[in-house]
PDB file of N, CA and C in Angstrom:
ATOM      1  N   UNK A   1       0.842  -1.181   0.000  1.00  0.00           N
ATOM      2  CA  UNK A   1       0.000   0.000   0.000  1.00  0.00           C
ATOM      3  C   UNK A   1       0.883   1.238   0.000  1.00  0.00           C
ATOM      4  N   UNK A   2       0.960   2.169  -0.553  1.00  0.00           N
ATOM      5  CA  UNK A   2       1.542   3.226  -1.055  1.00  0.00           C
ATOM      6  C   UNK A   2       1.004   4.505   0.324  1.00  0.00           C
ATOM      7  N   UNK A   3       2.071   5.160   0.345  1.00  0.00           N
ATOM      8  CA  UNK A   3       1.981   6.119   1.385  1.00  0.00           C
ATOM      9  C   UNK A   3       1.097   7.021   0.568  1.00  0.00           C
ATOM     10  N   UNK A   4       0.594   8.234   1.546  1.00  0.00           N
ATOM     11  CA  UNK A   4       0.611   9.126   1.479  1.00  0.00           C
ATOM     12  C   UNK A   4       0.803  10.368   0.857  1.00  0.00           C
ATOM     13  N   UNK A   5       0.767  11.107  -0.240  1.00  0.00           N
ATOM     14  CA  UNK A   5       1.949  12.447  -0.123  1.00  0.00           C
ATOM     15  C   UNK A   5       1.213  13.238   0.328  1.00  0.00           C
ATOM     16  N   UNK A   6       2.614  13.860   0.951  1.00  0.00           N
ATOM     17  CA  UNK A   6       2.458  14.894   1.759  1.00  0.00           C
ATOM     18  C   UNK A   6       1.678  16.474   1.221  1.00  0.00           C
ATOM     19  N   UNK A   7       1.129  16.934   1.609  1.00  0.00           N
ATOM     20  CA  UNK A   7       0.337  18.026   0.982  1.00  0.00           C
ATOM     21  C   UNK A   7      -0.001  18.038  -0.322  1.00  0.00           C
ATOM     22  N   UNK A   8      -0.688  16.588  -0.390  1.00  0.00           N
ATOM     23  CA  UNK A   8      -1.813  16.068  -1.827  1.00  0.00           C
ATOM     24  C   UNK A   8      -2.959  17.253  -2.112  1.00  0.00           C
ATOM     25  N   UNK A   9      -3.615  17.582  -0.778  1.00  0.00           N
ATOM     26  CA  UNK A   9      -4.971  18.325  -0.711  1.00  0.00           C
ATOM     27  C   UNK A   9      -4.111  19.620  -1.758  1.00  0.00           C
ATOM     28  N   UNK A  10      -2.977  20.353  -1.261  1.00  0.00           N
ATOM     29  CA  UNK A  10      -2.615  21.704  -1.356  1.00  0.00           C
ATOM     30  C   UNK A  10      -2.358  21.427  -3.287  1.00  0.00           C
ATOM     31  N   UNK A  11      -1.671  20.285  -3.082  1.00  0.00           N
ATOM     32  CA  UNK A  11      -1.310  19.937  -4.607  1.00  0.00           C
ATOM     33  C   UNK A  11      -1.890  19.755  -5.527  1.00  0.00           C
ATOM     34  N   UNK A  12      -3.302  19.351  -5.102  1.00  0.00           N
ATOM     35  CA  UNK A  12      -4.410  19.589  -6.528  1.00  0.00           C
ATOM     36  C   UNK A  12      -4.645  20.142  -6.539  1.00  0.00           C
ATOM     37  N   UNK A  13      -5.023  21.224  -5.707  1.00  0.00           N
ATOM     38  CA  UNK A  13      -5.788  22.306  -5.506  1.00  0.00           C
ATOM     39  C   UNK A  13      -4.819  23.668  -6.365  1.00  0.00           C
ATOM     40  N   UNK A  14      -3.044  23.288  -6.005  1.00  0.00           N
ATOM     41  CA  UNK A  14      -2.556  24.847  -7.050  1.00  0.00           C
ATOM     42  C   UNK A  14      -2.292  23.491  -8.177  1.00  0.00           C
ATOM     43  N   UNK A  15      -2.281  22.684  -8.973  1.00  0.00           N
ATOM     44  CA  UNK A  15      -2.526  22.038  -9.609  1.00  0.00           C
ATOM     45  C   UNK A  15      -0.972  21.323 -10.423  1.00  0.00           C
ATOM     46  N   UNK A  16      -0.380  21.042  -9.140  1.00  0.00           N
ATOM     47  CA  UNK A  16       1.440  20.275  -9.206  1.00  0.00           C
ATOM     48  C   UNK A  16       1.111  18.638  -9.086  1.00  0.00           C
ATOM     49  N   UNK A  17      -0.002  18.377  -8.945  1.00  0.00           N
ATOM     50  CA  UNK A  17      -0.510  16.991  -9.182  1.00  0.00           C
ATOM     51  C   UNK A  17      -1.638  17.016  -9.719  1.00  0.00           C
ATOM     52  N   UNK A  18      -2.389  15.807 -10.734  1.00  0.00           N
ATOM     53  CA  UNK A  18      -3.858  16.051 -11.398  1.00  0.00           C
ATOM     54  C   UNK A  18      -3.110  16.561 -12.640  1.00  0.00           C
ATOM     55  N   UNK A  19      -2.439  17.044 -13.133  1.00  0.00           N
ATOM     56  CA  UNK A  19      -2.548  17.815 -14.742  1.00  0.00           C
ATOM     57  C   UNK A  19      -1.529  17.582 -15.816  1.00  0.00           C
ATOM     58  N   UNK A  20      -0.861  16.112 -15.111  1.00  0.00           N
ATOM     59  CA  UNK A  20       0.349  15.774 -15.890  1.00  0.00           C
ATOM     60  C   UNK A  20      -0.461  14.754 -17.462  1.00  0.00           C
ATOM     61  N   UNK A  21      -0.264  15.119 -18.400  1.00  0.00           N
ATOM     62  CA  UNK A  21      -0.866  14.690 -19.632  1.00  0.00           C
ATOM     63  C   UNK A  21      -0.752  13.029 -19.882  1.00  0.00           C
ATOM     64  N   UNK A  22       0.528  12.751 -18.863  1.00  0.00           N
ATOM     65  CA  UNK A  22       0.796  11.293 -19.211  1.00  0.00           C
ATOM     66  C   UNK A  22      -0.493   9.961 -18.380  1.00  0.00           C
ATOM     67  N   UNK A  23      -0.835  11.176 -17.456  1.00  0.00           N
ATOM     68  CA  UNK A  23      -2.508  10.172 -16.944  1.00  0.00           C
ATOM     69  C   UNK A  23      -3.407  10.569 -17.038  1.00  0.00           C
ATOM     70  N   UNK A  24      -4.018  11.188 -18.395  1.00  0.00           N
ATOM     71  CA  UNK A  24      -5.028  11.302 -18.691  1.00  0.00           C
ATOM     72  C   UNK A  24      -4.753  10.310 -20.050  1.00  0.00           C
ATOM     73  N   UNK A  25      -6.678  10.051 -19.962  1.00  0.00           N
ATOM     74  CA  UNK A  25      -7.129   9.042 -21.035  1.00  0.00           C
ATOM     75  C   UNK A  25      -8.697   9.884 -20.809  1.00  0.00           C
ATOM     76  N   UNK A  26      -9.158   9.784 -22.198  1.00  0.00           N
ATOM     77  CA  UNK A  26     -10.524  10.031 -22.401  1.00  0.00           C
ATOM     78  C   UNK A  26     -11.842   9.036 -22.558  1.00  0.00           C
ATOM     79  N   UNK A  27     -12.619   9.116 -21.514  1.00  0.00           N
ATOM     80  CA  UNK A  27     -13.589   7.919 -21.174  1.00  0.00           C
ATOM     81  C   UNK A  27     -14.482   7.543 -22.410  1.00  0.00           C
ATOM     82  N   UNK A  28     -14.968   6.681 -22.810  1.00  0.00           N
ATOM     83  CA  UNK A  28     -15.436   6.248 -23.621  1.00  0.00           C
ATOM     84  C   UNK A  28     -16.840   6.130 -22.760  1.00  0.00           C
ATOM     85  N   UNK A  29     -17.224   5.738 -21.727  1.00  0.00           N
ATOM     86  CA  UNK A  29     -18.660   5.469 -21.167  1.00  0.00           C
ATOM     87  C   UNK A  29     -18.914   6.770 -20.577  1.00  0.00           C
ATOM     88  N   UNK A  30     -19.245   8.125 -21.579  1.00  0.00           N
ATOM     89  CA  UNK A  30     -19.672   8.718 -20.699  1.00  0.00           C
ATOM     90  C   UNK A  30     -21.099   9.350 -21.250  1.00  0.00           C
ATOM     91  N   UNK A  31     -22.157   9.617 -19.723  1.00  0.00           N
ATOM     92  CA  UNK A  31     -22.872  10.075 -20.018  1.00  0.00           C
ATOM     93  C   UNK A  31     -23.086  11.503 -20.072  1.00  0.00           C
ATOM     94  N   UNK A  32     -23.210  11.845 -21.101  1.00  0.00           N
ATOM     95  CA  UNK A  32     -23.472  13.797 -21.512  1.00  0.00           C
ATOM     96  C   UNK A  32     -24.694  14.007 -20.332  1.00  0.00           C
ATOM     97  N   UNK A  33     -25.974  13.435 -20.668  1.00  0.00           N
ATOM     98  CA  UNK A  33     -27.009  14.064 -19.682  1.00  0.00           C
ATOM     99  C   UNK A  33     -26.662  14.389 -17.767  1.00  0.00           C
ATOM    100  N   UNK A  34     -26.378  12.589 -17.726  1.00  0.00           N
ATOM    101  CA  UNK A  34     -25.612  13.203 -16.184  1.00  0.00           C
ATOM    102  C   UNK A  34     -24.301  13.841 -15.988  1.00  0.00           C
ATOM    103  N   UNK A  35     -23.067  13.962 -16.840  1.00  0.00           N
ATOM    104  CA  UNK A  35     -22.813  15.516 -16.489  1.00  0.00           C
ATOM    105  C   UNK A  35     -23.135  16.563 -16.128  1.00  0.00           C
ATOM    106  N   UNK A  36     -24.017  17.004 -17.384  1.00  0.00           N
ATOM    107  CA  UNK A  36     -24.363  18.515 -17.718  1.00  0.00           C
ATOM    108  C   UNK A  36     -25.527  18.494 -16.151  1.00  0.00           C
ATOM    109  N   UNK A  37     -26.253  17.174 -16.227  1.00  0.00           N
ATOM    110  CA  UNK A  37     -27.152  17.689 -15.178  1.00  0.00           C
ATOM    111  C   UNK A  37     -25.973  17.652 -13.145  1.00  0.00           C
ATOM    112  N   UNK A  38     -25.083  17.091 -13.506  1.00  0.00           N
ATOM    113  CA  UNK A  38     -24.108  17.486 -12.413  1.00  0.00           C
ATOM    114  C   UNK A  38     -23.180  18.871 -12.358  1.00  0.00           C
ATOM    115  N   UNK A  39     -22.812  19.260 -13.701  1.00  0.00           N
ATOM    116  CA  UNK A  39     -22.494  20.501 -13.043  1.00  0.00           C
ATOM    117  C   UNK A  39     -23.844  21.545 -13.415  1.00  0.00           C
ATOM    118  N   UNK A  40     -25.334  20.916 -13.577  1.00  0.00           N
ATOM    119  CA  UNK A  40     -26.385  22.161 -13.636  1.00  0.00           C
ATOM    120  C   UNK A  40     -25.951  23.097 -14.959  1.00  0.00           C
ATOM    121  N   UNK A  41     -25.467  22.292 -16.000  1.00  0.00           N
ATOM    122  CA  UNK A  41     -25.469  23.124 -17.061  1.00  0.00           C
ATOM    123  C   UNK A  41     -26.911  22.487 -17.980  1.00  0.00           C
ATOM    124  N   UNK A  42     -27.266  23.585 -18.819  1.00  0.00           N
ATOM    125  CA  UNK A  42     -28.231  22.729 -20.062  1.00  0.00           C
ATOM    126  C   UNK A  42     -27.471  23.132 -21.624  1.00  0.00           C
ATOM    127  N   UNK A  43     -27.349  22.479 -22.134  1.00  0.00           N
ATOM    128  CA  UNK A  43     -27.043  22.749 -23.733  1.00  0.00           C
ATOM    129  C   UNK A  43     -27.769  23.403 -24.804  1.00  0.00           C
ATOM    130  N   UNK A  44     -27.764  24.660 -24.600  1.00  0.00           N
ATOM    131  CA  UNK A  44     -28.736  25.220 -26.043  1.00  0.00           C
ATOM    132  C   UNK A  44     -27.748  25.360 -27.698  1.00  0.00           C
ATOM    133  N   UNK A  45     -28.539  26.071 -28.080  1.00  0.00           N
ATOM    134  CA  UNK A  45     -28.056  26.347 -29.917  1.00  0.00           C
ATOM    135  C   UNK A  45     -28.282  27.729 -29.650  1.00  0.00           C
ATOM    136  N   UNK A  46     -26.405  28.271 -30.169  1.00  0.00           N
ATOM    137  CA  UNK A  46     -27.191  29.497 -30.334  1.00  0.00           C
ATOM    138  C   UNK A  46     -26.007  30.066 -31.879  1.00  0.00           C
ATOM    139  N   UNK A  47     -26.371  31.343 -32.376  1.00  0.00           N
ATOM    140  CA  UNK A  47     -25.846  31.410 -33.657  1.00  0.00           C
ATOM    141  C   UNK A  47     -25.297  32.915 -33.153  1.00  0.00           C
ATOM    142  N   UNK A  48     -23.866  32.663 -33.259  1.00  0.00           N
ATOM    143  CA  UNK A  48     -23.043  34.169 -33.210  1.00  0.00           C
ATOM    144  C   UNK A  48     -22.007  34.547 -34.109  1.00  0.00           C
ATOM    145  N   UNK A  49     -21.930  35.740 -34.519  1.00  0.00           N
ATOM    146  CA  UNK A  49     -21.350  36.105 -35.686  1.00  0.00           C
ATOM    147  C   UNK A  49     -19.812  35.638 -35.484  1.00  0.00           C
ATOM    148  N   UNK A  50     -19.002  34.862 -36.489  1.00  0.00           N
ATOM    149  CA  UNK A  50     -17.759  34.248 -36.726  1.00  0.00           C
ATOM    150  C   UNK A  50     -17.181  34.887 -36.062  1.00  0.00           C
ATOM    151  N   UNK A  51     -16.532  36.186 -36.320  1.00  0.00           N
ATOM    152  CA  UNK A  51     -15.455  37.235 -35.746  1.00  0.00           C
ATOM    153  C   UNK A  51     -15.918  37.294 -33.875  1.00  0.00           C
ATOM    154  N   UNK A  52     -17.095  37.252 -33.737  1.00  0.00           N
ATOM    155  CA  UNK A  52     -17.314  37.224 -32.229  1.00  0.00           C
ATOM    156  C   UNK A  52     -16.778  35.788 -31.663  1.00  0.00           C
ATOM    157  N   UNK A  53     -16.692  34.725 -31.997  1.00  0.00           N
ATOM    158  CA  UNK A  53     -16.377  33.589 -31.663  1.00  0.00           C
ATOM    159  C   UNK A  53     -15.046  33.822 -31.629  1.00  0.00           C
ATOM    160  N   UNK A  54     -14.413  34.430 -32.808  1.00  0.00           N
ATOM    161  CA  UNK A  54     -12.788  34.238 -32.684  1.00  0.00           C
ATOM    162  C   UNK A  54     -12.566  35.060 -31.876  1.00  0.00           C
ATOM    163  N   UNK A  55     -12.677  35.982 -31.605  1.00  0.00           N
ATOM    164  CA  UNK A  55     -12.879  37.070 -30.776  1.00  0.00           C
ATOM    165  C   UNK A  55     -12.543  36.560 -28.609  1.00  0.00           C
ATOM    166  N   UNK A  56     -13.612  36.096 -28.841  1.00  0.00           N
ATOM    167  CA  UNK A  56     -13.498  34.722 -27.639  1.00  0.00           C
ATOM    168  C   UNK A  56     -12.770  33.706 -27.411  1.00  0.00           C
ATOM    169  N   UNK A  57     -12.430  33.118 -28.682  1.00  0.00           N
ATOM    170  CA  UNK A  57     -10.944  32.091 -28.589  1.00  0.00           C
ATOM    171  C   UNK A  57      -9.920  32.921 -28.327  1.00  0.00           C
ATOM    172  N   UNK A  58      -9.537  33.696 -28.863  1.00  0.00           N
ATOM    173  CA  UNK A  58      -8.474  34.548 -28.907  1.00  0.00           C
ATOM    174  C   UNK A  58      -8.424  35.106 -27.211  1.00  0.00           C
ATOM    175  N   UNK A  59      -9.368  35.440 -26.320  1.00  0.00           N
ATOM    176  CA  UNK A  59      -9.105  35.782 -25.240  1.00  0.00           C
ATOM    177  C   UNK A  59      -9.076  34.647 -24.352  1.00  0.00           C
ATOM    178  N   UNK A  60      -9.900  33.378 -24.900  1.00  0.00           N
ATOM    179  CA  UNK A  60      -9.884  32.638 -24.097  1.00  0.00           C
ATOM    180  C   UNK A  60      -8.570  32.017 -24.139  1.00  0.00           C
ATOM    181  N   UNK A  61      -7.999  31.614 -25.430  1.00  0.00           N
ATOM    182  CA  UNK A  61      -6.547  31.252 -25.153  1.00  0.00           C
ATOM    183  C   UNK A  61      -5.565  32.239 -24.178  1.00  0.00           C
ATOM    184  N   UNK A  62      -5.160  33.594 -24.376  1.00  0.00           N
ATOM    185  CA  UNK A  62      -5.258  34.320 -23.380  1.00  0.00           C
ATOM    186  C   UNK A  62      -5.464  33.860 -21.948  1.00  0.00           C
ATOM    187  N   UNK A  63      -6.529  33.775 -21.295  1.00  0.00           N
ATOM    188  CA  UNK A  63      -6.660  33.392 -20.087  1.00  0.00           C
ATOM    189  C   UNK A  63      -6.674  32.168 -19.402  1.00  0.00           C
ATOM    190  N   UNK A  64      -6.156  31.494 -20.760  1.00  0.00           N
ATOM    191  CA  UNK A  64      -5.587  29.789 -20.452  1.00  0.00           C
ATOM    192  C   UNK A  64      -7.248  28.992 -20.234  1.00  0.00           C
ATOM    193  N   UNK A  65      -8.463  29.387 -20.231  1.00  0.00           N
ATOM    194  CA  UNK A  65      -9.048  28.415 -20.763  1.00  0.00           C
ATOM    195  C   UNK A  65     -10.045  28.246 -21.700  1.00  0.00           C
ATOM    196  N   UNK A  66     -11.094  27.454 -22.253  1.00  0.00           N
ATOM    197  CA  UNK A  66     -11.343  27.473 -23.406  1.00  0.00           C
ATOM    198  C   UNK A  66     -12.709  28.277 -23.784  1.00  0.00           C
ATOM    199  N   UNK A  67     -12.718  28.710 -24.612  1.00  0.00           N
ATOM    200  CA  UNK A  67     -13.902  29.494 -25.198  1.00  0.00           C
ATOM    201  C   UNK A  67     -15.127  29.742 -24.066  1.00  0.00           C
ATOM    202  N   UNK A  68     -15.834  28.190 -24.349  1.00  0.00           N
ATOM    203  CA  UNK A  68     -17.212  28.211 -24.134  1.00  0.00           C
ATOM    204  C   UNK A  68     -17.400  28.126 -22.393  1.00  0.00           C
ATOM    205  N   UNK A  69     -16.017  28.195 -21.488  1.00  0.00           N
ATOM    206  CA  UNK A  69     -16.470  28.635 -20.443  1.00  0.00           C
ATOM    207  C   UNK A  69     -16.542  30.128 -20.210  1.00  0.00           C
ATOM    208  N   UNK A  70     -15.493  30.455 -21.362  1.00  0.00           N
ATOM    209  CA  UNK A  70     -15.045  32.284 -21.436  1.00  0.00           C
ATOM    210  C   UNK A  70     -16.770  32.507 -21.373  1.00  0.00           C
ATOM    211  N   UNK A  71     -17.608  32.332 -22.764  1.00  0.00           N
ATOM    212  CA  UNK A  71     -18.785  32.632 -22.712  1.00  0.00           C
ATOM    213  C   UNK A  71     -19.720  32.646 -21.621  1.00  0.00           C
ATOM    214  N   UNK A  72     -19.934  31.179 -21.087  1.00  0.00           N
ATOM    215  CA  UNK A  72     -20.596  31.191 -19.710  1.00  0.00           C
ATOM    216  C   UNK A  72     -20.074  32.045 -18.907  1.00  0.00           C
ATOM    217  N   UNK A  73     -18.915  32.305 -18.840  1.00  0.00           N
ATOM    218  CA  UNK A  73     -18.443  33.274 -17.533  1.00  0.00           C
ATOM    219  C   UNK A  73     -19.114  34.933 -17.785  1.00  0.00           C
ATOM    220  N   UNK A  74     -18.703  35.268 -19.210  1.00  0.00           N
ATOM    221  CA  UNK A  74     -19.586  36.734 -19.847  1.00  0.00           C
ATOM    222  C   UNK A  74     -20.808  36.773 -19.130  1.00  0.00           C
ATOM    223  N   UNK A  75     -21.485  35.463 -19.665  1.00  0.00           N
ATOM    224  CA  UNK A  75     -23.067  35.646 -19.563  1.00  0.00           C
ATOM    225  C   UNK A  75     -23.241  35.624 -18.558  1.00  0.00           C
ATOM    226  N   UNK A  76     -22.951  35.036 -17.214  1.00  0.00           N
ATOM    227  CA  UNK A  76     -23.233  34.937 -16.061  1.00  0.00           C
ATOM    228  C   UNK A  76     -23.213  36.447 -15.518  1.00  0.00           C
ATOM    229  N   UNK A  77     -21.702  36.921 -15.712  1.00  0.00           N
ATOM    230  CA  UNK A  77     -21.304  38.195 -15.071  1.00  0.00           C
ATOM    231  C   UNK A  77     -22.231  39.081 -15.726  1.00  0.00           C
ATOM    232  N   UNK A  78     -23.145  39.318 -16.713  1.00  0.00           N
ATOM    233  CA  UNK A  78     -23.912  39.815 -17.475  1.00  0.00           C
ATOM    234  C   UNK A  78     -25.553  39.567 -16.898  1.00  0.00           C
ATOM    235  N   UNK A  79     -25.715  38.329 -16.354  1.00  0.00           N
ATOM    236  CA  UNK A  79     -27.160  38.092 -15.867  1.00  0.00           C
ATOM    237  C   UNK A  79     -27.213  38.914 -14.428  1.00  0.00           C
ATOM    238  N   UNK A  80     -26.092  38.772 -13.569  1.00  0.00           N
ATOM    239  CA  UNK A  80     -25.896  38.726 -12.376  1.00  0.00           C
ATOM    240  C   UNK A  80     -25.628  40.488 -12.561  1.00  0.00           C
ATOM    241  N   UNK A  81     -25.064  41.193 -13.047  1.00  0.00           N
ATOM    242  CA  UNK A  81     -25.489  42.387 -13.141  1.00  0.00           C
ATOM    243  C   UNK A  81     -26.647  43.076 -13.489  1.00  0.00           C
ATOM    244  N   UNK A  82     -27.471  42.691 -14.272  1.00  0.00           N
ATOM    245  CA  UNK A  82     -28.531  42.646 -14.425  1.00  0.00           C
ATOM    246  C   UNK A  82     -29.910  42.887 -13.358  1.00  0.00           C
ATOM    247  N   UNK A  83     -29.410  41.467 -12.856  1.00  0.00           N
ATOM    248  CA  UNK A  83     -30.069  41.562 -11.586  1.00  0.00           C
ATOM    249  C   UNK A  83     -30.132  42.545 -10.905  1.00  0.00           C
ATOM    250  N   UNK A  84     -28.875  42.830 -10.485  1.00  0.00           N
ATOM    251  CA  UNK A  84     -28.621  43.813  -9.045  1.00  0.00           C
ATOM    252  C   UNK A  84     -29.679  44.817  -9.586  1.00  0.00           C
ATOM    253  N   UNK A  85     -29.164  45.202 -10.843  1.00  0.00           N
ATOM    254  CA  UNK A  85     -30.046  46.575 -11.607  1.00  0.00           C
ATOM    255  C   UNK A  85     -30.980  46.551 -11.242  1.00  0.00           C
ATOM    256  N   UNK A  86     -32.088  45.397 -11.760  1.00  0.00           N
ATOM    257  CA  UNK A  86     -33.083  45.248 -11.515  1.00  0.00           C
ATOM    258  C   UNK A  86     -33.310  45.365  -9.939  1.00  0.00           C
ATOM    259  N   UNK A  87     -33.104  44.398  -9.078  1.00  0.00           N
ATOM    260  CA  UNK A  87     -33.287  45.253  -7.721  1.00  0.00           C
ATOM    261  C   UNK A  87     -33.117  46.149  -7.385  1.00  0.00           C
ATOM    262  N   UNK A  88     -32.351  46.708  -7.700  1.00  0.00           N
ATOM    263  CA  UNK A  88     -31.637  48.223  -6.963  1.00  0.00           C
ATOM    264  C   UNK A  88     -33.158  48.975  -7.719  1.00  0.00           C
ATOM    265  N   UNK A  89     -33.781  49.185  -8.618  1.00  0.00           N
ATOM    266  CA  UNK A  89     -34.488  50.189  -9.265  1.00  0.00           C
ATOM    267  C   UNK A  89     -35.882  49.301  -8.354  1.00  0.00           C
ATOM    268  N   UNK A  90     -36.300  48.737  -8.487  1.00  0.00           N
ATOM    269  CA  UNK A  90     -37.206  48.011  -7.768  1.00  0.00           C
ATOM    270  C   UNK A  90     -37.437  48.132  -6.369  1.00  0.00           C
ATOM    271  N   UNK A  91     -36.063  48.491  -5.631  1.00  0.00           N
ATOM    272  CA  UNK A  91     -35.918  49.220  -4.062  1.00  0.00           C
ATOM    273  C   UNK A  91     -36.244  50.117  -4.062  1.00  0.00           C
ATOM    274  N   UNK A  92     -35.616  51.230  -5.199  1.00  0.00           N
ATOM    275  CA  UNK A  92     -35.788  52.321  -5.300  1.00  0.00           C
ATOM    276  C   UNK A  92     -37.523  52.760  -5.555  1.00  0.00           C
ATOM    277  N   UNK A  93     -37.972  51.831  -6.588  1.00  0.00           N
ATOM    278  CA  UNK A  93     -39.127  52.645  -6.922  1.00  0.00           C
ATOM    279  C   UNK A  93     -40.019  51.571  -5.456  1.00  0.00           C
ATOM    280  N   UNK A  94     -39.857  50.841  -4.906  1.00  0.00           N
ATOM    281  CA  UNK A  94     -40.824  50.483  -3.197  1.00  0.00           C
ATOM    282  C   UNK A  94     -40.183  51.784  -2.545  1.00  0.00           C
ATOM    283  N   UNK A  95     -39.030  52.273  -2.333  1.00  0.00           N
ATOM    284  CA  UNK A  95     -39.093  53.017  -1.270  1.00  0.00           C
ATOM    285  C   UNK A  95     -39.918  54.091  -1.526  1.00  0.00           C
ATOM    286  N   UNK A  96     -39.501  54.851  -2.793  1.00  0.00           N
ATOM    287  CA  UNK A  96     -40.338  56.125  -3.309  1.00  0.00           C
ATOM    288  C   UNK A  96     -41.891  55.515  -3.051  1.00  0.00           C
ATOM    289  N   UNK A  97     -42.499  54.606  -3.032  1.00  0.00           N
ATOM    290  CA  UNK A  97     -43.760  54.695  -2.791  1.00  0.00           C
ATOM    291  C   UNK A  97     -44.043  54.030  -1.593  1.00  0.00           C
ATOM    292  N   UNK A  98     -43.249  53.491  -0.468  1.00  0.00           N
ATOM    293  CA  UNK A  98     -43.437  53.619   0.840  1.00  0.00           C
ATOM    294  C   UNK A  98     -43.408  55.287   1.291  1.00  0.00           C
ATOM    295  N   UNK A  99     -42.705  56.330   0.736  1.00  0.00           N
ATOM    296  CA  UNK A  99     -42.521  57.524   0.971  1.00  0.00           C
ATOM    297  C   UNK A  99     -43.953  58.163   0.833  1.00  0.00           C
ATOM    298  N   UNK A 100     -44.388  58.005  -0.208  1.00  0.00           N
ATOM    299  CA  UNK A 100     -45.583  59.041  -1.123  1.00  0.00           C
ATOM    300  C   UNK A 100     -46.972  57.994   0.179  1.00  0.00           C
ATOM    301  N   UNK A 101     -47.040  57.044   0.287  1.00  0.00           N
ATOM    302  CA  UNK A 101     -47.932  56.094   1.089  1.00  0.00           C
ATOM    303  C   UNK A 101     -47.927  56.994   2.387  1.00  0.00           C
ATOM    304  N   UNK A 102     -46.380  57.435   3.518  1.00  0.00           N
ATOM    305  CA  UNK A 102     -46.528  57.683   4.138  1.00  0.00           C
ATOM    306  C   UNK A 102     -46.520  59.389   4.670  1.00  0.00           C
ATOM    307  N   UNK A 103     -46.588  59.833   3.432  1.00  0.00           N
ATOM    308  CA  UNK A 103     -47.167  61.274   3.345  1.00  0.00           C
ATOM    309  C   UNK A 103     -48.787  61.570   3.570  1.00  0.00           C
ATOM    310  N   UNK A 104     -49.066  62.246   4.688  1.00  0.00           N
ATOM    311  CA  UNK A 104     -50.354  62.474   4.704  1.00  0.00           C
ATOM    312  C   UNK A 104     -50.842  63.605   4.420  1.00  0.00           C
ATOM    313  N   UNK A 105     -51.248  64.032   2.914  1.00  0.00           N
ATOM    314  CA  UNK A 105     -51.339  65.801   2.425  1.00  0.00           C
ATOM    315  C   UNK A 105     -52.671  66.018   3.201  1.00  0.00           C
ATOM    316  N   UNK A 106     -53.177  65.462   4.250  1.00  0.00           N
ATOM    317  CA  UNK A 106     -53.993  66.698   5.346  1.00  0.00           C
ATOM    318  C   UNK A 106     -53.813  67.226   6.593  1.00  0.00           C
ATOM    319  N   UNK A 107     -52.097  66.908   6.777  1.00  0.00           N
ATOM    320  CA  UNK A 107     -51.932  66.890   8.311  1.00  0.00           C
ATOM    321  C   UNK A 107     -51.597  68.344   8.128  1.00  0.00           C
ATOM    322  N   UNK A 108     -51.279  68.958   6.803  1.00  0.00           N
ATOM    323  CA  UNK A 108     -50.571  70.420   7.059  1.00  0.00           C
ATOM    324  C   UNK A 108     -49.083  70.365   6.140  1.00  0.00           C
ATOM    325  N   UNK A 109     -48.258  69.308   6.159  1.00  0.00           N
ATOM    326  CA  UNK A 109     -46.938  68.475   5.909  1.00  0.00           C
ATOM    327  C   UNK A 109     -46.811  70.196   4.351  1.00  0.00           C
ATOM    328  N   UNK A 110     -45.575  70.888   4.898  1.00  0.00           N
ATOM    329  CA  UNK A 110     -45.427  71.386   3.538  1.00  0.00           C
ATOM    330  C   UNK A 110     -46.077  72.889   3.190  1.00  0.00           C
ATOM    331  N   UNK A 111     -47.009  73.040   4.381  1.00  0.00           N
ATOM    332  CA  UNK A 111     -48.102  74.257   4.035  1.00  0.00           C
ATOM    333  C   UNK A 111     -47.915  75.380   5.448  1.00  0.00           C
ATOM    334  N   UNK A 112     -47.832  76.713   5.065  1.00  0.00           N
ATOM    335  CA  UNK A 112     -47.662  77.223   6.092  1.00  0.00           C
ATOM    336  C   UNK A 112     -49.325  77.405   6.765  1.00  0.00           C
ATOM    337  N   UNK A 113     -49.207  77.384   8.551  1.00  0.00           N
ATOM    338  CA  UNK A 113     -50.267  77.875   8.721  1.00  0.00           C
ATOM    339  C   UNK A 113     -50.673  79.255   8.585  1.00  0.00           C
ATOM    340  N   UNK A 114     -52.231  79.714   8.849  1.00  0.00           N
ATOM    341  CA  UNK A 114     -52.637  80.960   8.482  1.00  0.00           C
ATOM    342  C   UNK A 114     -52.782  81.422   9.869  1.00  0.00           C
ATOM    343  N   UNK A 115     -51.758  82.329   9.835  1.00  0.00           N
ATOM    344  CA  UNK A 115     -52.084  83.062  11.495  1.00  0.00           C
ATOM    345  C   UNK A 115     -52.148  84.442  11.591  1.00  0.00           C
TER     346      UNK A 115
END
């Protein structure tokens, strides 16, 4: 039985073990559906202009990995901003009308009295 090495956890993790080319082999039994449904991806079709694709290889080589996570990563950072937007204006327009709700135009609020 083979020891141990010593700081295995640390070693996959900055990636000095796991990425040597001579032990990888590509599985032949694999299933696409339970992947995609393990890392919660779904597979659509979508059609983008050539130069935008290269466009994306070209950075994705750049940032050492490949395209179509470059994309998911765009779109995500793109939904997820989105969002905030959308809440933030959605706070904004509840507070403005918790405001106008708790204005009462007969208490006087705004009007000088007549004395």
């Amino acid at each position: 039985m083979a020891g141990k090495i010593v700081g295995a956890p640390e070693a996959w993790e900055d990636g000095s073990l796991g990425q040597d080319e001579e032990f990888v082999r590509v599985s032949k039994e694999v299933d696409d559906a339970a992947l995609n449904d393990a890392a919660g991806l779904q597979p659509i079709s979508i059609r983008l202009q050539k130069s935008l694709i290269e466009d994306f290889k070209m950075i994705a080589e750049i940032n050492g990995i490949g395209y179509q996570p470059l994309i998911r990563q765009v779109l995500k950072r793109f939904a997820d901003a989105e969002k905030r937007r959308i809440l933030r204006e959605k706070s904004a327009d509840m507070r403005a009308l918790d405001d106008d709700n708790h204005h009462d135009p007969g208490s006087g609020e705004g009007k000088r009295a007549n004395g």
